[in-house]
Protein backbone atom coordinates (compact mmCIF):
# COMPACT_ATOMS: atom_id res chain seq x y z
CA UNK A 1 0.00 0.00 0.00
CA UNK A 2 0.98 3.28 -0.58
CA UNK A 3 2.27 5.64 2.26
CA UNK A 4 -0.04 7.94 1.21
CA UNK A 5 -3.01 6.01 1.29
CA UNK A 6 -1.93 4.93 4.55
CA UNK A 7 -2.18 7.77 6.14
CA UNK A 8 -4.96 8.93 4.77
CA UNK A 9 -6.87 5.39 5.99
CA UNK A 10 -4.54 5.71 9.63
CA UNK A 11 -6.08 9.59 10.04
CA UNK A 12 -9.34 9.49 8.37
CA UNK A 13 -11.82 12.50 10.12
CA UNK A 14 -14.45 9.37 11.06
CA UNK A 15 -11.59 8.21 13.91
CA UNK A 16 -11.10 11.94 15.42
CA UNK A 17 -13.55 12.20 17.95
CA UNK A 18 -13.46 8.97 19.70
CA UNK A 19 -9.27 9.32 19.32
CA UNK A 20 -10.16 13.20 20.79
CA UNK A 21 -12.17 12.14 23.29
CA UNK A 22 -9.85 8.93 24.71
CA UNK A 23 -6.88 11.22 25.02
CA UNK A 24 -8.85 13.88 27.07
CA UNK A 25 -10.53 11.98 29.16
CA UNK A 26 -6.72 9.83 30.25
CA UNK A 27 -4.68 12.76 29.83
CA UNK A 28 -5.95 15.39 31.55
CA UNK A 29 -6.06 14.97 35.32
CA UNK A 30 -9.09 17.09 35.53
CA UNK A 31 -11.29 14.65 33.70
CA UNK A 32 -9.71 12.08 34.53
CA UNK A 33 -10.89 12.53 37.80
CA UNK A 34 -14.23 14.19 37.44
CA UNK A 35 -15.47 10.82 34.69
CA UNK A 36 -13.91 8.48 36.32
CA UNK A 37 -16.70 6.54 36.70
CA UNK A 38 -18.14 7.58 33.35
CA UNK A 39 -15.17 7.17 30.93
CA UNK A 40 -16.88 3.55 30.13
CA UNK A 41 -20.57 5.08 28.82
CA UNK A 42 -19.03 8.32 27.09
CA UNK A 43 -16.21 6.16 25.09
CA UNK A 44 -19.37 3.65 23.80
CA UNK A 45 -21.44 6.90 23.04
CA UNK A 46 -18.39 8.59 20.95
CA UNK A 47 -17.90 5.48 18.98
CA UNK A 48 -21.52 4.61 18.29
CA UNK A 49 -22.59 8.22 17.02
CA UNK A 50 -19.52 9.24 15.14
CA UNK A 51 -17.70 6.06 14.20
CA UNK A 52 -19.64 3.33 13.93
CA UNK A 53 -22.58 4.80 12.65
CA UNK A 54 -21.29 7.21 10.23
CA UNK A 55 -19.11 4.19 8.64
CA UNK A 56 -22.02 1.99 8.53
CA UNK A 57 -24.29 5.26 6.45
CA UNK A 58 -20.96 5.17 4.05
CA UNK A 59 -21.35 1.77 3.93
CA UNK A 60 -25.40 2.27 3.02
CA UNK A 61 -24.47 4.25 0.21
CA UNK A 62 -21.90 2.52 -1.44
CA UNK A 63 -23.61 -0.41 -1.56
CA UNK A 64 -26.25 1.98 -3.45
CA UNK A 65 -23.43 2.98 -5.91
CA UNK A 66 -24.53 6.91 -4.24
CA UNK A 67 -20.71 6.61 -3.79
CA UNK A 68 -18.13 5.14 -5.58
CA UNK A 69 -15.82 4.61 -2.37
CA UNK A 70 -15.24 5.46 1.29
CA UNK A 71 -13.11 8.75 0.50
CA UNK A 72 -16.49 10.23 -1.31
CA UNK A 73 -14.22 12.04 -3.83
CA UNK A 74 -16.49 14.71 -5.52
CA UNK A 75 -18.61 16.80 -4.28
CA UNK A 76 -22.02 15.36 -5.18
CA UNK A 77 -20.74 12.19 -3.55
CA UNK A 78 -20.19 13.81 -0.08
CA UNK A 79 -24.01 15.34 0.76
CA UNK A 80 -26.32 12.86 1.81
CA UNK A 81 -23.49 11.17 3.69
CA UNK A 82 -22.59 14.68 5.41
CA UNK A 83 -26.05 15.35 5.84
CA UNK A 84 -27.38 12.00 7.47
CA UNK A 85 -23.57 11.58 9.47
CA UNK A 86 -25.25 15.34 11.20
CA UNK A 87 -28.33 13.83 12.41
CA UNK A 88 -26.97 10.66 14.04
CA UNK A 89 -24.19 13.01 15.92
CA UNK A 90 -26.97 15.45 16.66
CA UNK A 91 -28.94 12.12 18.12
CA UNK A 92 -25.74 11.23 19.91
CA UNK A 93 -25.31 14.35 21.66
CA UNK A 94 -28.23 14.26 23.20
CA UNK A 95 -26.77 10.89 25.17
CA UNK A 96 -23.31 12.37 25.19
CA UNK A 97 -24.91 15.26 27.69
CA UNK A 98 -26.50 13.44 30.28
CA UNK A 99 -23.22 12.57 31.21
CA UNK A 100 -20.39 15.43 30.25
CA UNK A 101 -22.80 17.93 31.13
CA UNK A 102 -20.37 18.02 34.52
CA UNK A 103 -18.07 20.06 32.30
CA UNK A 104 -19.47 22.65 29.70
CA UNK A 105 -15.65 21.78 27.85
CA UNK A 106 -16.26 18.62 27.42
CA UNK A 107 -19.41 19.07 25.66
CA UNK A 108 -18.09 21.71 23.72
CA UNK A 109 -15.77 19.35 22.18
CA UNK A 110 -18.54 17.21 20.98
CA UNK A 111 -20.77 20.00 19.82
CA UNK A 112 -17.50 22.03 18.11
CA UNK A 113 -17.34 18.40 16.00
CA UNK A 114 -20.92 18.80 15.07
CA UNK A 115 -20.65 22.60 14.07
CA UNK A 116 -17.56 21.74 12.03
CA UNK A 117 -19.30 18.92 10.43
CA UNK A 118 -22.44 21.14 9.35
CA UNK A 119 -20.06 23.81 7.74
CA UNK A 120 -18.43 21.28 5.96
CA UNK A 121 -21.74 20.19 4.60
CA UNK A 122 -22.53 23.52 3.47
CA UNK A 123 -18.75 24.63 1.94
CA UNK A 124 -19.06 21.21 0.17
CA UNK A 125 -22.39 22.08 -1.97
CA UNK A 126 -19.59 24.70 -3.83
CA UNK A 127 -16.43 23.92 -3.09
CA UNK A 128 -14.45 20.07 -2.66
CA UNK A 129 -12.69 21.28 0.58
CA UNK A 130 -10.53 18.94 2.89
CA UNK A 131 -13.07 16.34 5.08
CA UNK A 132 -9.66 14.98 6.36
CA UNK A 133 -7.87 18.29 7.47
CA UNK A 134 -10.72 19.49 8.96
CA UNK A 135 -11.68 16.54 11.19
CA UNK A 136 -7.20 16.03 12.28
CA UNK A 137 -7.44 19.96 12.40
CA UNK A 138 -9.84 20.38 14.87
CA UNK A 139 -8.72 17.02 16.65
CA UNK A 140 -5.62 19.48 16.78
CA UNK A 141 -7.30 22.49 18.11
CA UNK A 142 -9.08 20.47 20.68
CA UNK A 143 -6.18 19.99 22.50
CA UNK A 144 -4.28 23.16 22.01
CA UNK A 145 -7.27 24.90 23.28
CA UNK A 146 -7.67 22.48 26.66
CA UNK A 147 -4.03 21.95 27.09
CA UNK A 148 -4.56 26.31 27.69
CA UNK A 149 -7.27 25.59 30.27
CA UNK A 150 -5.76 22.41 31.45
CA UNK A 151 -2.23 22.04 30.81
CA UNK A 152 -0.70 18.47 30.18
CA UNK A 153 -1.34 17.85 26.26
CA UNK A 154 1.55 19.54 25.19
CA UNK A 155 3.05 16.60 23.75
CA UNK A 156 -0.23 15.71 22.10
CA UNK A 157 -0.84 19.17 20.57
CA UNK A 158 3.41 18.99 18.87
CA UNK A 159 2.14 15.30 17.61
CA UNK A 160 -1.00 16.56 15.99
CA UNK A 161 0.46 18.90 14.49
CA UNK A 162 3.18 16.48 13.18
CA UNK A 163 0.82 14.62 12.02
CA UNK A 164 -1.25 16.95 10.34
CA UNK A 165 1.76 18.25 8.38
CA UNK A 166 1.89 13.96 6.93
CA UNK A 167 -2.04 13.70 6.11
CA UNK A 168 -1.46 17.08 4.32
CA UNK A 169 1.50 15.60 1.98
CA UNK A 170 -0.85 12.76 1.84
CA UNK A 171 -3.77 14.31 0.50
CA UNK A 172 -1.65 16.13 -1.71
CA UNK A 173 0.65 13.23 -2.98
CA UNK A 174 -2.60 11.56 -4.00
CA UNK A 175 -4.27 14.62 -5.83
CA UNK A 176 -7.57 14.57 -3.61
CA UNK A 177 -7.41 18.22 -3.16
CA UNK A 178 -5.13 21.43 -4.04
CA UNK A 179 -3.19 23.16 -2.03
CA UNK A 180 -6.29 25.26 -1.06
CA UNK A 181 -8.31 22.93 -0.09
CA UNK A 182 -6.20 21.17 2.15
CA UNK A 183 -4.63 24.10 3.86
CA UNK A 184 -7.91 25.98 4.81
CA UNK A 185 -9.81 22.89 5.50
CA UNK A 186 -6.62 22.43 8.35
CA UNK A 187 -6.98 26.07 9.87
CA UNK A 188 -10.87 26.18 9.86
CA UNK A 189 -11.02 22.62 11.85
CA UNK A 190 -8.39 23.98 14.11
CA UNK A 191 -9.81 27.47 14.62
CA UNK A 192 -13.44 26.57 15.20
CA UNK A 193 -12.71 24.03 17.59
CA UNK A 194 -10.02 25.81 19.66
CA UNK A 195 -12.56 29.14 19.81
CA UNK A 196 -15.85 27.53 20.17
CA UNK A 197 -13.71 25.45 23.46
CA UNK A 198 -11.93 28.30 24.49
CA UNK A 199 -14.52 31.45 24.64
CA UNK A 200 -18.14 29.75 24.17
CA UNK A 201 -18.37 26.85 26.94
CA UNK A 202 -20.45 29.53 28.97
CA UNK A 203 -23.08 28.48 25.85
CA UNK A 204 -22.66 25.14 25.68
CA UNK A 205 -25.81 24.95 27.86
CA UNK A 206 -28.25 26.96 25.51
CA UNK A 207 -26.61 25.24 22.61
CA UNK A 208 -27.79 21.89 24.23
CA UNK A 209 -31.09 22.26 24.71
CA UNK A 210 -31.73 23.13 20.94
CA UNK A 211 -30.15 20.36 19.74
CA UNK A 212 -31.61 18.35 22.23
CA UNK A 213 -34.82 19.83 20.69
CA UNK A 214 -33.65 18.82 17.72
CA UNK A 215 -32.67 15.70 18.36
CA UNK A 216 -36.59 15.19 19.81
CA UNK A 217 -38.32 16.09 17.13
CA UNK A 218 -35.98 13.41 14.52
């Protein structure tokens, strides 16, 4: 297999969260402590709602030749995927809180995913722009932002980085996207989720209960 390819497979945006989410809730003594008890419920929530789930829609529509494979290469390919991968996070969130609603930054992680997720649905209806830097770039700006408030994922922020740098060449080496494309798609992910952690957890609360509307009325 190609190194490329590799890569690409090894860092695909479907992985982020749950990879996000592990690292957070080991790493960081705060949560470590505060979900303790919890860690076992929130992992199996992360992985149902935005791993398993969203590989098994993919799955759903390749086998309806909607897509012609798992990297959804053109644009066309990418929307009802996008669109139905929204609902079933938006469904999981509404489990996710009942439990990380102890920390307001913890949530925020999960709802920064879904916000990222919806403006990647809407900048792909024009434009072909970077699934895969956006999901490792705000992977990347999830910790920068908490190792701020938290401290202790230094280490993890310089590897993310690293690796974000490698799915870049990746993406590039195999001529998914331009330059463009991949470079933005990085800095968006990365942005949104390091200012929607850092300045908006006081939100996360109001933010909740509409998508928990939301999520009641699908």
């Amino acid at each position: 297999m190609k190194i490329s390819k590799f890569f690409t497979i090894l860092l695909h945006p479907v992985f982020m969260p749950t990879i996000v989410i592990f690292v957070i809730l080991n790493e960081v003594e705060f949560f470590n402590i505060l979900f303790s008890s919890y860690k076992k419920p929130l992992y199996f929530t992360v992985i149902i709602f935005t791993l398993v789930l969203p590989l098994i829609i993919s799955i759903f529509f390749l086998k309806l030749k909607r897509i012609k494979s798992l990297e959804m290469e053109t644009i066309e390919e990418r929307n009802s995927p996008l669109f139905y991968t929204i609902i079933v996070m938006i469904l999981g969130f509404s489990f996710f809180k009942t439990i990380a609603y102890l920390s307001p930054y913890l949530c925020s992680v999960y709802l920064s995913s879904i916000i990222i997720l919806i403006l990647a649905f809407l900048i792909t209806k024009k434009w072909k722009i970077s699934l895969h830097m956006l999901g490792i770039g705000g992977a990347t700006g999830s910790f920068f932002a908490l190792n701020i408030v938290f401290g202790s994922l230094y280490y993890w922020v310089i590897a993310f980085f690293f690796l974000s740098g490698l799915l870049a060449f990746s993406r590039l080496d195999l001529q998914a996207h331009n330059r463009l494309q991949v470079y933005s798609g990085f800095f968006l992910g990365c942005f949104i989720q390091t200012i929607l952690i850092l300045y908006f957890s006081s939100s996360i609360s109001t933010i909740s209960i509409f998508l928990s509307n939301i999520a009641f009325l699908l």
